[in-house]
Protein backbone atom coordinates (compact mmCIF):
# COMPACT_ATOMS: atom_id res chain seq x y z
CA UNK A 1 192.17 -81.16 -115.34
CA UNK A 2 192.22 -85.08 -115.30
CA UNK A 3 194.81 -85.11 -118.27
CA UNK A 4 197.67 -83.65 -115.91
CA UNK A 5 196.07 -85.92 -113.08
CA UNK A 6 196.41 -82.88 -110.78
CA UNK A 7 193.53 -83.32 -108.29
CA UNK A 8 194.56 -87.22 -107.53
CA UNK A 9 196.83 -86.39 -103.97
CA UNK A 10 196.30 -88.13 -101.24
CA UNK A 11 196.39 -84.89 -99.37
CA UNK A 12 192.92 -83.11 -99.72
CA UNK A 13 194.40 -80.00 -98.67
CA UNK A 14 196.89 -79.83 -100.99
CA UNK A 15 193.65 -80.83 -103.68
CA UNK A 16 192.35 -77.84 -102.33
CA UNK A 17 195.19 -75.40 -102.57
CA UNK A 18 196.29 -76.70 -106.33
CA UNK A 19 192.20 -76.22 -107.05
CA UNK A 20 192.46 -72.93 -105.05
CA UNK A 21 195.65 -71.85 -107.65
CA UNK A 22 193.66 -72.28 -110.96
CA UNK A 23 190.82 -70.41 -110.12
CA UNK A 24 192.20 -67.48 -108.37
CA UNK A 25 194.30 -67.38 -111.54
CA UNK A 26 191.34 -67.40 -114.09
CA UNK A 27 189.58 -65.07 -111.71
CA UNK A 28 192.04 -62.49 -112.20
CA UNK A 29 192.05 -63.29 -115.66
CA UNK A 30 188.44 -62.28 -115.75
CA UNK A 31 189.30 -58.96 -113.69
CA UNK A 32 192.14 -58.07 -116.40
CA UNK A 33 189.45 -59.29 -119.30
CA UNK A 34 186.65 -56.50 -117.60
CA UNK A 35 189.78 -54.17 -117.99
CA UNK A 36 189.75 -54.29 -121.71
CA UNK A 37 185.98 -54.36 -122.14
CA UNK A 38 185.98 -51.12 -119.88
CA UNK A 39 188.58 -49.39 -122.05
CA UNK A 40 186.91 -49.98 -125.37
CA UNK A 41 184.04 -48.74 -123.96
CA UNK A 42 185.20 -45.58 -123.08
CA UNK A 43 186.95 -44.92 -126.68
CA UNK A 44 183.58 -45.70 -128.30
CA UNK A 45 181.33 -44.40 -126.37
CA UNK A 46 183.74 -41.52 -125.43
CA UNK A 47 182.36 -41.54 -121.82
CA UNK A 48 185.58 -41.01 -119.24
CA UNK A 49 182.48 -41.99 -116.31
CA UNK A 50 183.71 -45.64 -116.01
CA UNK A 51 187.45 -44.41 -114.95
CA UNK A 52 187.10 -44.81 -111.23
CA UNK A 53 185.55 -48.38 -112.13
CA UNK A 54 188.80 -48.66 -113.30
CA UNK A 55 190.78 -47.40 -111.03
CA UNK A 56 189.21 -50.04 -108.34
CA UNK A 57 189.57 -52.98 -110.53
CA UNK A 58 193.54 -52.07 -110.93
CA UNK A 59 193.84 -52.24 -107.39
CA UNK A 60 192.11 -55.99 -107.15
CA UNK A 61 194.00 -57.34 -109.98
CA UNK A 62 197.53 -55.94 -108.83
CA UNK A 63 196.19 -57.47 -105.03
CA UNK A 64 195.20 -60.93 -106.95
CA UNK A 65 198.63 -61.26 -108.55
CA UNK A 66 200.63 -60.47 -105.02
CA UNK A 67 198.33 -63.07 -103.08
CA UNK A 68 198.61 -65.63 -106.08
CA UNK A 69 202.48 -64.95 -106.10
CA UNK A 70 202.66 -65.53 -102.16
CA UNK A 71 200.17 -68.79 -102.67
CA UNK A 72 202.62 -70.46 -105.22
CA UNK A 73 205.62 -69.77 -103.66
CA UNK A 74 204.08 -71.73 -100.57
CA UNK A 75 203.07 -74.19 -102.17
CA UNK A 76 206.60 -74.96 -104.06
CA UNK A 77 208.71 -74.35 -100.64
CA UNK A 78 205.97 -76.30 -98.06
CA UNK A 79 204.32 -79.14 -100.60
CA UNK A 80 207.19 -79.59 -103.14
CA UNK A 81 205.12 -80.61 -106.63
CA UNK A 82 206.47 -82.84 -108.77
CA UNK A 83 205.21 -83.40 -112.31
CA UNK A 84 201.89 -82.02 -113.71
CA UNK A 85 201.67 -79.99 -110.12
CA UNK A 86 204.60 -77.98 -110.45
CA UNK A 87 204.00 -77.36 -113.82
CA UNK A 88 200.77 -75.83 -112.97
CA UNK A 89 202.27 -74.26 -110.08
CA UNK A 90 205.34 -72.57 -112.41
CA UNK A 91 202.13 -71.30 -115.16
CA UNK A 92 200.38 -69.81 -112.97
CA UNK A 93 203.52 -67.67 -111.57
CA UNK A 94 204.54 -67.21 -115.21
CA UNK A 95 201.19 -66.05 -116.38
CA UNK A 96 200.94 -63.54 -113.59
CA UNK A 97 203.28 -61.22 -115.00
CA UNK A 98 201.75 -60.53 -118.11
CA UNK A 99 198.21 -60.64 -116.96
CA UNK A 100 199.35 -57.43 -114.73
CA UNK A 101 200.66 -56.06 -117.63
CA UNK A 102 198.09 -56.25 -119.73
CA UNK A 103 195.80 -54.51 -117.10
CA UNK A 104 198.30 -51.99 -116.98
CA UNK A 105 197.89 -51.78 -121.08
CA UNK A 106 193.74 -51.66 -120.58
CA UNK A 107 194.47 -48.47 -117.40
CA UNK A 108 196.51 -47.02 -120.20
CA UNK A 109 194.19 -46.88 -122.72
CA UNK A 110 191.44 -45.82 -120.64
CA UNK A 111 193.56 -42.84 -119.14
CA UNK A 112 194.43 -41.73 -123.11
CA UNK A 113 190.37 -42.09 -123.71
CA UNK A 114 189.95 -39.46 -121.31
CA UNK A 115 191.59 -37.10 -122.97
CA UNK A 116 189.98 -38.10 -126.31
CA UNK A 117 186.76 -37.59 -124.59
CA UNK A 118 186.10 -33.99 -126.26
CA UNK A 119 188.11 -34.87 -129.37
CA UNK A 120 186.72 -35.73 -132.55
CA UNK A 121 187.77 -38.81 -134.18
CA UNK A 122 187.23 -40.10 -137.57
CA UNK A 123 184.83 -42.97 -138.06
CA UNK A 124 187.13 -45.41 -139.91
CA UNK A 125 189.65 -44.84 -137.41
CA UNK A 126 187.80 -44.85 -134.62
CA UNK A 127 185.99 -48.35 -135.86
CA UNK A 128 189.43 -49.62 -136.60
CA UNK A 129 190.32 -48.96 -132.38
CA UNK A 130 187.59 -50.74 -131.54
CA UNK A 131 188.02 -53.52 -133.93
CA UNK A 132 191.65 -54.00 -132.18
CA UNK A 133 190.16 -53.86 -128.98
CA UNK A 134 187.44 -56.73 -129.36
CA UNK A 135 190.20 -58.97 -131.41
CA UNK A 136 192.97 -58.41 -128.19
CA UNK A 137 189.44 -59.14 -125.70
CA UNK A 138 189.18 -62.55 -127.46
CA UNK A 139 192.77 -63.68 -127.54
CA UNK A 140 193.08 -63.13 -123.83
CA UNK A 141 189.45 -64.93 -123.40
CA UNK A 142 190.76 -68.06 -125.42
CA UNK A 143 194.33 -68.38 -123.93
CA UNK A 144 192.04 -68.35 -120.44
CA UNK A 145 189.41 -70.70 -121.98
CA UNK A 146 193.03 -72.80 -123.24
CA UNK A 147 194.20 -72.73 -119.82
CA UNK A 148 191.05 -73.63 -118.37
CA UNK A 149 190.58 -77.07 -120.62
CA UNK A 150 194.40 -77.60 -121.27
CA UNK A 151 193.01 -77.29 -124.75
CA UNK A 152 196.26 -77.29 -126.59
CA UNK A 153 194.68 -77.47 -130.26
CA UNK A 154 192.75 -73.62 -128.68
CA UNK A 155 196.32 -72.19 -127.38
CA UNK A 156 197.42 -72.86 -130.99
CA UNK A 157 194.31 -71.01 -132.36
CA UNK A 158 194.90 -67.86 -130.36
CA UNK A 159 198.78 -67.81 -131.16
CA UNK A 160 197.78 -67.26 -135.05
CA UNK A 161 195.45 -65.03 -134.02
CA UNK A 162 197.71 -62.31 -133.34
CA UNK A 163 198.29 -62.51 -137.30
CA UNK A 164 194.90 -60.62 -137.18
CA UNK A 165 195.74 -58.18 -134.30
CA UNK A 166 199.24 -57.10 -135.68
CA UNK A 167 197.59 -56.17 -139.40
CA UNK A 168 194.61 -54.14 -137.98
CA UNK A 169 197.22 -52.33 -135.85
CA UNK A 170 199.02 -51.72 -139.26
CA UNK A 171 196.25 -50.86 -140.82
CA UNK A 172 194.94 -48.15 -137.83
CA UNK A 173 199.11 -46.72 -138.17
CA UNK A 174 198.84 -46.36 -141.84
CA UNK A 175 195.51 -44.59 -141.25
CA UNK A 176 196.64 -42.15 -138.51
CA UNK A 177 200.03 -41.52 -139.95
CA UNK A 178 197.64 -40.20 -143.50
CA UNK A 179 195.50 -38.00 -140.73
CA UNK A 180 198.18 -36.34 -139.26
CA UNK A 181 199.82 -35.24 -142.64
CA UNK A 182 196.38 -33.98 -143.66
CA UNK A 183 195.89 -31.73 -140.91
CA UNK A 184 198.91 -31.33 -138.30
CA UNK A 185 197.14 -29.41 -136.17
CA UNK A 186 195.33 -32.87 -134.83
CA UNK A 187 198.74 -34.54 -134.32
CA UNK A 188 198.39 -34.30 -130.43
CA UNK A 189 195.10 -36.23 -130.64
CA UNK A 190 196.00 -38.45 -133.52
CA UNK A 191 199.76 -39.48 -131.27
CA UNK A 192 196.97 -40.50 -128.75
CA UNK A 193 195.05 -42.39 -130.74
CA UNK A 194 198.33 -44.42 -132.21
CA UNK A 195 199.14 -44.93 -128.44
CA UNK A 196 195.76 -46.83 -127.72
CA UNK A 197 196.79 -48.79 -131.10
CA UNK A 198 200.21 -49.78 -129.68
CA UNK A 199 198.81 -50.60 -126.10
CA UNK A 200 196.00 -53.34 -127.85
CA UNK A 201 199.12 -54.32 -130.25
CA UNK A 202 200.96 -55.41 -126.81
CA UNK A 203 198.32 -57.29 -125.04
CA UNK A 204 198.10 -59.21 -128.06
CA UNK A 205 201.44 -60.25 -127.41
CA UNK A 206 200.90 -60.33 -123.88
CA UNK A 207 198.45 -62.90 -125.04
CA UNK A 208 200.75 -65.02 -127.11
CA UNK A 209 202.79 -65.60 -123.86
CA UNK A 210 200.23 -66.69 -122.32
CA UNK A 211 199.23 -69.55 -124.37
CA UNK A 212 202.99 -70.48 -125.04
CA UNK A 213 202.58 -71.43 -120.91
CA UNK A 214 199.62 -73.27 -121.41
CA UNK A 215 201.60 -75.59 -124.15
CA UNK A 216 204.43 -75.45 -121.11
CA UNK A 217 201.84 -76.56 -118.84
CA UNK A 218 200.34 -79.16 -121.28
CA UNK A 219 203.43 -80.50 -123.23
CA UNK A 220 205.80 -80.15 -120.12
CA UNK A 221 208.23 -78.41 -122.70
CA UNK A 222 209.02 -74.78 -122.96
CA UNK A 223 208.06 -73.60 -126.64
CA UNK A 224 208.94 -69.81 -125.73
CA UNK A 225 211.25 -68.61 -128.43
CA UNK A 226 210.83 -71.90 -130.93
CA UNK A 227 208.06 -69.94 -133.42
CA UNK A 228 204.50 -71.11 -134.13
CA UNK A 229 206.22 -74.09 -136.70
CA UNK A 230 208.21 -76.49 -134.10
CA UNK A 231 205.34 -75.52 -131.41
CA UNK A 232 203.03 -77.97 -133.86
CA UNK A 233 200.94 -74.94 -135.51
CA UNK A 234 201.42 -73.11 -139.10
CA UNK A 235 200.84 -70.10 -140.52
């Protein structure tokens, strides 16, 4: 963190509540992380026993991001940041948002598992899910690892990632939409199936956001909307 100079205040509490920010935030990162992991799981394994597991960690990340929200807006009204600190301070806020969301994505998922639990699934298909799971796992691990080492060359990397993400999600469509003109009957299951696709399509973009804050948080310059190109990374 000694590129942003954000632990150099005179004030060792407010060292400690800036410190205090980041890690709560990369802790619940790790929570919403678990989420995904857990979800996967129960699609491959098709064991619905890890649900309540689930259900628990929900609560802790959706508690994280209300204490983290209540945190940062004390921090902006009582220490007033300037610079590198209220850049940090605005990240964190931003990236709370979508790391909820993309919990909500990984609940979602493991709900529709559930009900997948006694169908069968074909292989391919099924291999293509989990593919698409582990590839949306890593982009959210590298935007946190990004965030962690305000590694802007890494938040780059995991933006073109989602290149990968969006053409296996393509690829699992094309897939299901052959499956359920083959045998209509399995439509219900195979709907389910594209659901889970879409869900690990949208944390991948989920993910994006999140390293477009990091380059906010890095650059000092909001890159939101401006494409990979004029953020300084290419196709």
């Amino acid at each position: 963190m000694d590129r942003l100079h954000l632990s150099q205040h005179i004030s060792r509490q407010f060292n400690a509540e800036i410190e205090d920010v980041r890690k709560r935030a990369l802790a619940m990162g790790g929570l919403v992380e678990e989420q995904i992991a857990a979800a996967v799981t129960i699609l491959e394994s098709r064991d619905a026993g890890t649900l309540a597991q689930i259900g628990e960690r929900e609560r802790r990340i959706n508690q994280s991001e209300v204490a983290l929200d209540e945190q940062c807006t004390f921090i902006l009204a009582r220490r007033q940041p300037t610079a590198s600190d209220l850049r940090l301070v605005l990240t964190v806020m931003k990236m709370l948002g979508d790391l909820e969301r993309i919990g909500d994505e990984a609940k979602r998922i493991a709900r529709i598992g559930e009900r997948l639990v006694a169908e069968e699934g074909d292989l391919d298909v099924m291999a293509l899910l989990a593919e698409l799971g582990a590839a949306t796992r890593d982009m959210l691990r590298g935007a946190l690892d990004a965030f962690v080492r305000l590694d802007e060359a890494l938040a780059h990397d995991v933006l073109r990632r989602d290149v990968q993400v969006d053409r296996i999600y393509r690829s699992v469509q094309d897939a299901l939409v052959a499956r359920m003109q083959e045998y209509p009957d399995a439509i219900p299951a195979q709907l389910d199936r594209l659901w889970c696709a879409r869900s690990f399509e949208r944390i991948g973009d989920r993910c994006k956001n999140l390293c477009e804050f990091v380059l906010y948080l890095v650059r000092g310059k909001d890159v939101r909307h401006t494409g990979l190109a004029k953020a300084g990374a290419a196709y």
